[in-house]
PDB file of N, CA and C in Angstrom:
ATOM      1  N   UNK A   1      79.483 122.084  76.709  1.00  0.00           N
ATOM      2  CA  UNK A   1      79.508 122.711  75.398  1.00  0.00           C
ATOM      3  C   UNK A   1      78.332 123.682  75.312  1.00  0.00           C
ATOM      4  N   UNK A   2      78.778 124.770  75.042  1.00  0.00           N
ATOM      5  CA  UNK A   2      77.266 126.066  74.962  1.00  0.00           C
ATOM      6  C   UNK A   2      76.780 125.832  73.355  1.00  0.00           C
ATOM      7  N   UNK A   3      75.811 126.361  73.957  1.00  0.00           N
ATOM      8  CA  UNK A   3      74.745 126.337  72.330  1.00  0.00           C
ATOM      9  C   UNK A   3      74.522 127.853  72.034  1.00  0.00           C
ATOM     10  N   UNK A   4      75.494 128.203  70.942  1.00  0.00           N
ATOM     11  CA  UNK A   4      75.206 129.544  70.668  1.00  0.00           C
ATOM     12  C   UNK A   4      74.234 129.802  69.024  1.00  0.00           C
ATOM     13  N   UNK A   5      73.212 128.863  69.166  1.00  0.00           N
ATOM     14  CA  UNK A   5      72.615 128.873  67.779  1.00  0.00           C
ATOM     15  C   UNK A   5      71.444 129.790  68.024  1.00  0.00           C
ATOM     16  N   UNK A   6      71.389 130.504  66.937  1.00  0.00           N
ATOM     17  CA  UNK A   6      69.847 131.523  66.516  1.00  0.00           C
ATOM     18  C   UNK A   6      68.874 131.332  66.431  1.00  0.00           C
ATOM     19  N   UNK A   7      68.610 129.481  66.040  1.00  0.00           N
ATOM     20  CA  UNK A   7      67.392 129.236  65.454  1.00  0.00           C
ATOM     21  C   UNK A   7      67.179 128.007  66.450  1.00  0.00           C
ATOM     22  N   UNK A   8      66.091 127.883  66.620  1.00  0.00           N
ATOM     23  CA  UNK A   8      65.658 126.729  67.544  1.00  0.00           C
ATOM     24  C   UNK A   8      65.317 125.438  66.775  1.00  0.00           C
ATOM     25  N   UNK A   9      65.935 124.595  67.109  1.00  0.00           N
ATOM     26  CA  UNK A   9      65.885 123.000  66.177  1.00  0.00           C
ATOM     27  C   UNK A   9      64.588 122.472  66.763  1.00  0.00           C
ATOM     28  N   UNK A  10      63.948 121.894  65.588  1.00  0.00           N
ATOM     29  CA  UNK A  10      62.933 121.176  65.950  1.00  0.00           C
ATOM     30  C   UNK A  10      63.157 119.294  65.468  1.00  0.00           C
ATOM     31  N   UNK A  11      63.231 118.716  66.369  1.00  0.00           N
ATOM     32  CA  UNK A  11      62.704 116.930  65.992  1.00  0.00           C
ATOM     33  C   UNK A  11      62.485 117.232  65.146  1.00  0.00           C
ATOM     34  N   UNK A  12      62.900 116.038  63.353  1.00  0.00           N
ATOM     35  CA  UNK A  12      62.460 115.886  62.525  1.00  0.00           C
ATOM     36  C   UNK A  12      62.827 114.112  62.156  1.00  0.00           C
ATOM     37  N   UNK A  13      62.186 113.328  62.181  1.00  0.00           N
ATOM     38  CA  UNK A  13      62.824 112.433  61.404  1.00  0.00           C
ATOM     39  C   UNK A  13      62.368 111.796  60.072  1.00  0.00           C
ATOM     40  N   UNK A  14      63.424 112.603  59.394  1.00  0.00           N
ATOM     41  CA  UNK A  14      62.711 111.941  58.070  1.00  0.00           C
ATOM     42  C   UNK A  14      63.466 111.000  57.288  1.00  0.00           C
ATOM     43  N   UNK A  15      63.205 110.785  55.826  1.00  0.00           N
ATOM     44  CA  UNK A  15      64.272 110.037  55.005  1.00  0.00           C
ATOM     45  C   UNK A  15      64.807 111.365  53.907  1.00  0.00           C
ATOM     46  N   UNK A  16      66.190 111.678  53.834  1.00  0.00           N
ATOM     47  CA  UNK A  16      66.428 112.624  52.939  1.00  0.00           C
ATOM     48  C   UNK A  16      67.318 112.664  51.697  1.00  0.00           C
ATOM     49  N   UNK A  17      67.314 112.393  50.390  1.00  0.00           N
ATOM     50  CA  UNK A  17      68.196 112.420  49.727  1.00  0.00           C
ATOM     51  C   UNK A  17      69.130 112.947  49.603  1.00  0.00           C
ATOM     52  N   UNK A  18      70.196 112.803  49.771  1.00  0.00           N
ATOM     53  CA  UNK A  18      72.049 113.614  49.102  1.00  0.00           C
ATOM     54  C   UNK A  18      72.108 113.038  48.302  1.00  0.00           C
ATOM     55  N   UNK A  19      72.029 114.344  47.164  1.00  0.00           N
ATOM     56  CA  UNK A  19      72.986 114.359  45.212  1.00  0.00           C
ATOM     57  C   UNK A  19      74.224 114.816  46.235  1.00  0.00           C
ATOM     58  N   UNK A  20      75.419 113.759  45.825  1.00  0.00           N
ATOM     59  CA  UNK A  20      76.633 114.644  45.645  1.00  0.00           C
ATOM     60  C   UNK A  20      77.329 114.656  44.273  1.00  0.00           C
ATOM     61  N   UNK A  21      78.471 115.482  44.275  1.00  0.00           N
ATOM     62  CA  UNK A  21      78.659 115.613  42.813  1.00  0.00           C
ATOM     63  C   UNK A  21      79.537 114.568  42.404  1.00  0.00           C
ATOM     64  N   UNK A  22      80.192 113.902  42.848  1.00  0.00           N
ATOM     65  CA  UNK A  22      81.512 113.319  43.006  1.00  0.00           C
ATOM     66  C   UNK A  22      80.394 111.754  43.420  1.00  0.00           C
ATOM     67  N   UNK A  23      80.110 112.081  44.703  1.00  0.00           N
ATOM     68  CA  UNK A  23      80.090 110.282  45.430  1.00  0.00           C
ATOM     69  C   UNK A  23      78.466 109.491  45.037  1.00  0.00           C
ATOM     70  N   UNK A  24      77.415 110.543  43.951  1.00  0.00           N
ATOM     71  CA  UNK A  24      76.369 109.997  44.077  1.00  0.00           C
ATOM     72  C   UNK A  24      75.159 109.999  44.979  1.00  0.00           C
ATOM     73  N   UNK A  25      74.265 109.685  44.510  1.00  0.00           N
ATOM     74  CA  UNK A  25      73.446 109.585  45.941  1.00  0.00           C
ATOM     75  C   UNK A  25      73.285 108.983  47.539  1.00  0.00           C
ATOM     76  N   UNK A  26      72.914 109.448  48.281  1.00  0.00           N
ATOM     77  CA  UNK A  26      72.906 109.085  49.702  1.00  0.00           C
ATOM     78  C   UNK A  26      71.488 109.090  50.051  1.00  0.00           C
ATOM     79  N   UNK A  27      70.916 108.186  50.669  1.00  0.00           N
ATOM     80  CA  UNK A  27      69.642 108.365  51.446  1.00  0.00           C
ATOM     81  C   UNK A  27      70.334 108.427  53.082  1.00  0.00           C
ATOM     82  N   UNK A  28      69.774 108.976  53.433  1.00  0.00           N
ATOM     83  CA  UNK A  28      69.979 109.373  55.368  1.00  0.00           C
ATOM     84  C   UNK A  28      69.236 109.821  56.097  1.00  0.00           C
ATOM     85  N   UNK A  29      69.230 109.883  57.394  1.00  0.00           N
ATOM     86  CA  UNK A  29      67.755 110.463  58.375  1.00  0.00           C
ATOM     87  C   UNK A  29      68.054 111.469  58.743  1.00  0.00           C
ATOM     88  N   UNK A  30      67.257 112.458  59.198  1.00  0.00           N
ATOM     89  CA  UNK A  30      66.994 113.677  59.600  1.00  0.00           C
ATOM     90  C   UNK A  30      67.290 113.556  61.139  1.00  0.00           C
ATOM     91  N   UNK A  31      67.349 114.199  62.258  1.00  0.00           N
ATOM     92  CA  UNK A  31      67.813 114.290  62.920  1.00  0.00           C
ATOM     93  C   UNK A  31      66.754 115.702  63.780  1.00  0.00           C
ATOM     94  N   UNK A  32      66.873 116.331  63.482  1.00  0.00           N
ATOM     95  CA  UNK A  32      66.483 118.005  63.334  1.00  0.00           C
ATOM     96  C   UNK A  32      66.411 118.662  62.202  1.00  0.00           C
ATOM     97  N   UNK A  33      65.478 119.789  62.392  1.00  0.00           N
ATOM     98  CA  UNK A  33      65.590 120.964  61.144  1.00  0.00           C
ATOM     99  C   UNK A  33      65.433 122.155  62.480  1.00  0.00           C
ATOM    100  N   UNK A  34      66.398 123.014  61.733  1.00  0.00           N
ATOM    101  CA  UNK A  34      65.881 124.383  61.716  1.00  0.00           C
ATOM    102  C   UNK A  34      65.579 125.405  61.068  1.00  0.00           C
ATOM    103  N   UNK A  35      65.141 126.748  60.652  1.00  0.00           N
ATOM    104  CA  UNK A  35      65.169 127.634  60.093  1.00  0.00           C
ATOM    105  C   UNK A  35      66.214 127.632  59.217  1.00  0.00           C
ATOM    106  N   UNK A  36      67.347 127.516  59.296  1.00  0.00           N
ATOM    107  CA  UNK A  36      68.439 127.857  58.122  1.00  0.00           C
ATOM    108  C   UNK A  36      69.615 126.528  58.250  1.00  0.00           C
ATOM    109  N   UNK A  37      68.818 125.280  58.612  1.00  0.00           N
ATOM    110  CA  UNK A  37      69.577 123.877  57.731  1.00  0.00           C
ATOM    111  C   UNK A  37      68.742 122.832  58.889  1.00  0.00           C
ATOM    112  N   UNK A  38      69.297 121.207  58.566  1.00  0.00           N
ATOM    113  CA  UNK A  38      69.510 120.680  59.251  1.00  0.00           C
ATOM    114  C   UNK A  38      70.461 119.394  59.392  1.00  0.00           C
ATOM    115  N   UNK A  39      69.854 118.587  60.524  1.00  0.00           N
ATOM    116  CA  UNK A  39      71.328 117.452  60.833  1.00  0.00           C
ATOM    117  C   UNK A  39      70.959 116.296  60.307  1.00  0.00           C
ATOM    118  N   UNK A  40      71.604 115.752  59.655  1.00  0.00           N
ATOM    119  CA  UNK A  40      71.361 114.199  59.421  1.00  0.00           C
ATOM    120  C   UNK A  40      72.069 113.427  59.928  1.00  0.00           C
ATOM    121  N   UNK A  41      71.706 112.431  60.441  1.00  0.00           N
ATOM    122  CA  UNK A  41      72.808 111.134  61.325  1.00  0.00           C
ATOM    123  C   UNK A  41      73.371 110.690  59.961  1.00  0.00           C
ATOM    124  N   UNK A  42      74.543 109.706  60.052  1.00  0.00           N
ATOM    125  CA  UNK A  42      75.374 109.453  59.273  1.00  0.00           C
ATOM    126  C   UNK A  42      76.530 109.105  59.730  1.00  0.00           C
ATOM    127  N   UNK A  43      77.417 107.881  60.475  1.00  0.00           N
ATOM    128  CA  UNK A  43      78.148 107.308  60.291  1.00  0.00           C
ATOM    129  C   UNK A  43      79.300 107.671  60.044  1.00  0.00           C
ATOM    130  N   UNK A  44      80.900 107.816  60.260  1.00  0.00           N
ATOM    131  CA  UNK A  44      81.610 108.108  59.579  1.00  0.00           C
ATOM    132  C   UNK A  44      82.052 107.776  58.465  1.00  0.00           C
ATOM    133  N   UNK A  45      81.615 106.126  58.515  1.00  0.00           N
ATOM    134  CA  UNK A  45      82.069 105.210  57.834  1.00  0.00           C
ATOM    135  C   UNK A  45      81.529 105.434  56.511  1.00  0.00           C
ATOM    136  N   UNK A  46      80.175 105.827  56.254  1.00  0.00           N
ATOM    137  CA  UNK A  46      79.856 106.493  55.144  1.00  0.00           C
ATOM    138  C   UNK A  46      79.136 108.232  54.508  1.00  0.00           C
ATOM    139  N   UNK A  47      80.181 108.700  55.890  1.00  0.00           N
ATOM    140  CA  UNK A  47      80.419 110.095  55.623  1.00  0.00           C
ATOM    141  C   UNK A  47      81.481 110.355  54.876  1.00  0.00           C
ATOM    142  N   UNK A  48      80.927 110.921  53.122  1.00  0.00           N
ATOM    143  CA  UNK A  48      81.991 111.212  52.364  1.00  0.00           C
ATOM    144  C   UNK A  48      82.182 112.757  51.959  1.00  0.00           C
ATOM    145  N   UNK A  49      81.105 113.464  53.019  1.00  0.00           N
ATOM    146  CA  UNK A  49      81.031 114.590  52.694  1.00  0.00           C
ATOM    147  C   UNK A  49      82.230 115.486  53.426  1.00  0.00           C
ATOM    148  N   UNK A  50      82.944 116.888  53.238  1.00  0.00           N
ATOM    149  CA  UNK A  50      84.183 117.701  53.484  1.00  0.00           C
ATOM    150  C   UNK A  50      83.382 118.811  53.681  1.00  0.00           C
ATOM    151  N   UNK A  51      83.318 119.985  54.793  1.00  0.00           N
ATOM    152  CA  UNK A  51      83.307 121.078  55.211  1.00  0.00           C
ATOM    153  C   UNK A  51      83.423 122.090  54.260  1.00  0.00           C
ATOM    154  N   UNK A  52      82.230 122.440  53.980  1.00  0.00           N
ATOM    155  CA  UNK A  52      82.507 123.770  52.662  1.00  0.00           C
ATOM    156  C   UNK A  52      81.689 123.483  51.673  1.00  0.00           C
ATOM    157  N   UNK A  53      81.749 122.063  50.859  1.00  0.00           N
ATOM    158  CA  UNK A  53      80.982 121.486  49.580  1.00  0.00           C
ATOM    159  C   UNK A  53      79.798 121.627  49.599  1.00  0.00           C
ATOM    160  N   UNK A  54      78.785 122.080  49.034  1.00  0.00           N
ATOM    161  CA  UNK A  54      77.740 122.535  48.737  1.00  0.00           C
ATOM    162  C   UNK A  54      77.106 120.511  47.691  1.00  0.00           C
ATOM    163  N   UNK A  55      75.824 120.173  48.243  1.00  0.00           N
ATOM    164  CA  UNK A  55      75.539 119.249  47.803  1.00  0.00           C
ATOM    165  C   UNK A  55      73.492 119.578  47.485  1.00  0.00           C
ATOM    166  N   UNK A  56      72.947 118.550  47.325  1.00  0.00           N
ATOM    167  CA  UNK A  56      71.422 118.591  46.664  1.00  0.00           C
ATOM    168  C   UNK A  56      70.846 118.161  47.541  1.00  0.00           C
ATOM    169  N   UNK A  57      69.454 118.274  48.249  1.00  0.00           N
ATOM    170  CA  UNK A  57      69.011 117.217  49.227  1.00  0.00           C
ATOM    171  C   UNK A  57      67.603 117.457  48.963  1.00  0.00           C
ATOM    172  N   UNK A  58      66.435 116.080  49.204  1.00  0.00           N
ATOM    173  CA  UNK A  58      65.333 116.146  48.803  1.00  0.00           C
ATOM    174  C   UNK A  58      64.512 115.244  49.939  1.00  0.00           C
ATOM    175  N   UNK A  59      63.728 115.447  50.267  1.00  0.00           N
ATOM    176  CA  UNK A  59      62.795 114.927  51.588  1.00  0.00           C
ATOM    177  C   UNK A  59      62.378 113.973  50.551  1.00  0.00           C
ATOM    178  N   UNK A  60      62.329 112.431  50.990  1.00  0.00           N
ATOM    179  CA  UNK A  60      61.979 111.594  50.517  1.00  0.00           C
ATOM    180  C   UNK A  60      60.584 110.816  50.762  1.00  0.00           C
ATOM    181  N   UNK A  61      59.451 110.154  50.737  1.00  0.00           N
ATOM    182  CA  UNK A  61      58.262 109.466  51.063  1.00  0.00           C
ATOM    183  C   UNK A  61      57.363 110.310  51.247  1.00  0.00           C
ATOM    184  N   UNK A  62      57.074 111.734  50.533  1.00  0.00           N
ATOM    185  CA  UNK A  62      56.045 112.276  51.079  1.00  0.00           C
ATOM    186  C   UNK A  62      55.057 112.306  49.728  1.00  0.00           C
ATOM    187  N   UNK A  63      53.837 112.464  50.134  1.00  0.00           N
ATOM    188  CA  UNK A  63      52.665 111.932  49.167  1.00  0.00           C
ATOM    189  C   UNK A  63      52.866 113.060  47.523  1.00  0.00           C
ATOM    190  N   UNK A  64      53.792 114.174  47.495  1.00  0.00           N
ATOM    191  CA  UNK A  64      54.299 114.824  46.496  1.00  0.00           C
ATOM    192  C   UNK A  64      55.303 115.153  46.269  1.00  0.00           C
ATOM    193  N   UNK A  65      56.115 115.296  45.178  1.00  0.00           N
ATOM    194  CA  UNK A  65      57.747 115.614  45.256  1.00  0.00           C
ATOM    195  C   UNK A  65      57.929 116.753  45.632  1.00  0.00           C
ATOM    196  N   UNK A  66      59.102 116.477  46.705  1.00  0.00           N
ATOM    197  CA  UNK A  66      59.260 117.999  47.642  1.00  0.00           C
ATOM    198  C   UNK A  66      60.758 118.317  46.763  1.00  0.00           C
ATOM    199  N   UNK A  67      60.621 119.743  46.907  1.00  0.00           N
ATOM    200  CA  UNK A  67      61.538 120.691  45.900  1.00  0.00           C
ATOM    201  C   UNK A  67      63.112 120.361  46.328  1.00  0.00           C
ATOM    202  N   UNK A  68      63.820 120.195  45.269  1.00  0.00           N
ATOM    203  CA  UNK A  68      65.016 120.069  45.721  1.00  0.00           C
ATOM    204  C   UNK A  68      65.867 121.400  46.195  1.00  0.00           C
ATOM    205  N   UNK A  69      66.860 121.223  46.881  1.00  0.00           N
ATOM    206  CA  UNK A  69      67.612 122.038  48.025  1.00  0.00           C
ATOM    207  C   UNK A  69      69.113 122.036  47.812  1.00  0.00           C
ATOM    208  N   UNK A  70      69.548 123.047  47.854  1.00  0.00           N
ATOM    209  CA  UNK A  70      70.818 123.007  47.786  1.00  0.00           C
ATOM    210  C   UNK A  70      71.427 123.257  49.603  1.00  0.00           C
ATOM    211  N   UNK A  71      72.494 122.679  49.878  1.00  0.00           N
ATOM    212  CA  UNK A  71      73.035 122.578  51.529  1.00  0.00           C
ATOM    213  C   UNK A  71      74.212 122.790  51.118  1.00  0.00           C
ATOM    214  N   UNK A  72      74.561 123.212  52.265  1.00  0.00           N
ATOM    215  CA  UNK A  72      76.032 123.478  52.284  1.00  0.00           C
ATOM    216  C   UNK A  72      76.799 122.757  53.667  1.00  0.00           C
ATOM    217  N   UNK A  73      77.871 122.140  53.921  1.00  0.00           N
ATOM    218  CA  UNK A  73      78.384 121.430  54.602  1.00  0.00           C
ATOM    219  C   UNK A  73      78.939 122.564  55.671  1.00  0.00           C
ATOM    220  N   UNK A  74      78.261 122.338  56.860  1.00  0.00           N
ATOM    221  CA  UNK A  74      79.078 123.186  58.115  1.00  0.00           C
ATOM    222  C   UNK A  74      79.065 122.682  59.285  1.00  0.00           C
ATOM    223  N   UNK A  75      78.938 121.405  59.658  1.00  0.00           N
ATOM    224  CA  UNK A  75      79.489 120.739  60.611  1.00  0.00           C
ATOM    225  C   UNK A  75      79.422 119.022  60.649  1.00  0.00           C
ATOM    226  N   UNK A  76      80.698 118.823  60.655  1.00  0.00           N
ATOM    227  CA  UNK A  76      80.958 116.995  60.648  1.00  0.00           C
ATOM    228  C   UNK A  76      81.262 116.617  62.473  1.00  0.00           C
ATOM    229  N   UNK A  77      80.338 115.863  62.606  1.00  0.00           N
ATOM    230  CA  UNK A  77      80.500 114.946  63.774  1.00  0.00           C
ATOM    231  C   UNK A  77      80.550 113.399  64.033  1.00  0.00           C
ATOM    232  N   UNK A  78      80.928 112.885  64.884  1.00  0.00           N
ATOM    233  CA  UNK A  78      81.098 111.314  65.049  1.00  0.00           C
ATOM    234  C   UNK A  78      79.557 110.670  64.404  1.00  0.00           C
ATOM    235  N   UNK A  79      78.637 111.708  64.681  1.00  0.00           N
ATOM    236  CA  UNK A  79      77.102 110.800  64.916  1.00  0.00           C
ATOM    237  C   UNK A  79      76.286 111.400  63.261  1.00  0.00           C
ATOM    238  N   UNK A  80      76.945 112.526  62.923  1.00  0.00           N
ATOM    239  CA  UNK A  80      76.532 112.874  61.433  1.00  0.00           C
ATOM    240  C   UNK A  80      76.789 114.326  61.133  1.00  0.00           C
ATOM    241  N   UNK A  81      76.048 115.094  60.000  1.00  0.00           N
ATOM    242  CA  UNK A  81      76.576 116.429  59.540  1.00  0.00           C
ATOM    243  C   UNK A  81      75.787 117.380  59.443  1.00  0.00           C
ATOM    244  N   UNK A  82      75.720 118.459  59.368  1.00  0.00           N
ATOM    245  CA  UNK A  82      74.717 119.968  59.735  1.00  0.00           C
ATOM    246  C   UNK A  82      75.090 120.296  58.573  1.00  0.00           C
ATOM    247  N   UNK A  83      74.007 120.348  57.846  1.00  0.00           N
ATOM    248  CA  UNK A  83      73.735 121.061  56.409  1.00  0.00           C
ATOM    249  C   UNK A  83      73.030 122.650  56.663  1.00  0.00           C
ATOM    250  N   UNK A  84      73.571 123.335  55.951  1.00  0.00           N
ATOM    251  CA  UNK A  84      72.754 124.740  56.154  1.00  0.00           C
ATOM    252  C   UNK A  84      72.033 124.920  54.938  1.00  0.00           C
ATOM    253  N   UNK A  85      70.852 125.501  54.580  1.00  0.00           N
ATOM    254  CA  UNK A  85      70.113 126.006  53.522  1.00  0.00           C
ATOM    255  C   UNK A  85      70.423 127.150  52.407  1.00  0.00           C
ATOM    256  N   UNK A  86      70.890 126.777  51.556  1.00  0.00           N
ATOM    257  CA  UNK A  86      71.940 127.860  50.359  1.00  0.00           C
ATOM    258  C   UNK A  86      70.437 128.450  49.569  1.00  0.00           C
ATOM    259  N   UNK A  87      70.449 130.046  49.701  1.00  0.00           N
ATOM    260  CA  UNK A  87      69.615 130.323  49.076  1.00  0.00           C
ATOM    261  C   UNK A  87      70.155 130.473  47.928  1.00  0.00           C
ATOM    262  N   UNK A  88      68.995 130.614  46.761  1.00  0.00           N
ATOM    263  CA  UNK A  88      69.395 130.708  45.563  1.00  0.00           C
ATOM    264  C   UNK A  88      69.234 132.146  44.873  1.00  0.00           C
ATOM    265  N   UNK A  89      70.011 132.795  44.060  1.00  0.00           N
ATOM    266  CA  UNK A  89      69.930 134.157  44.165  1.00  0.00           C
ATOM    267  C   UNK A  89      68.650 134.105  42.900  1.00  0.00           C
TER     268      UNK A  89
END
């Protein structure tokens, strides 16, 4: 499988909140970040997220509240999902 990505992923593991609009909150781990999103592991079993839906996400345990984020859903896999970074106009 080629890797035709722009941005170079860096190790991240964190704890990250998902607002969804519909299913509620999610806590999940980080995986990677890059420049314009990243992956969180996640299960299928409680992957309720669909390709396209735009959801909230917030880095969780850090010594100040980190700004919330809007993601957008662009890739579902067996092991979890690639959120991209929705700027805000």
């Amino acid at each position: 499988m080629s890797n035709n990505r722009k941005n170079t992923r860096t190790p991240l593991k964190v704890r990250l909140r998902i607002d969804h609009p519909v299913h509620g909150e999610m806590l999940v781990t980080t995986r990677d970040i890059s420049e314009c999103g990243v992956y969180v592991l996640m299960d299928q079993a409680q992957n309720m997220l669909v390709m396209g839906e735009q959801v909230q996400g917030q880095v969780q345990g850090l010594p100040m509240e980190a700004p919330i984020l809007s993601l957008e859903v662009v890739r579902i896999e067996p092991l979890g999902v690639g959120l991209r970074f929705v700027q805000s106009d």
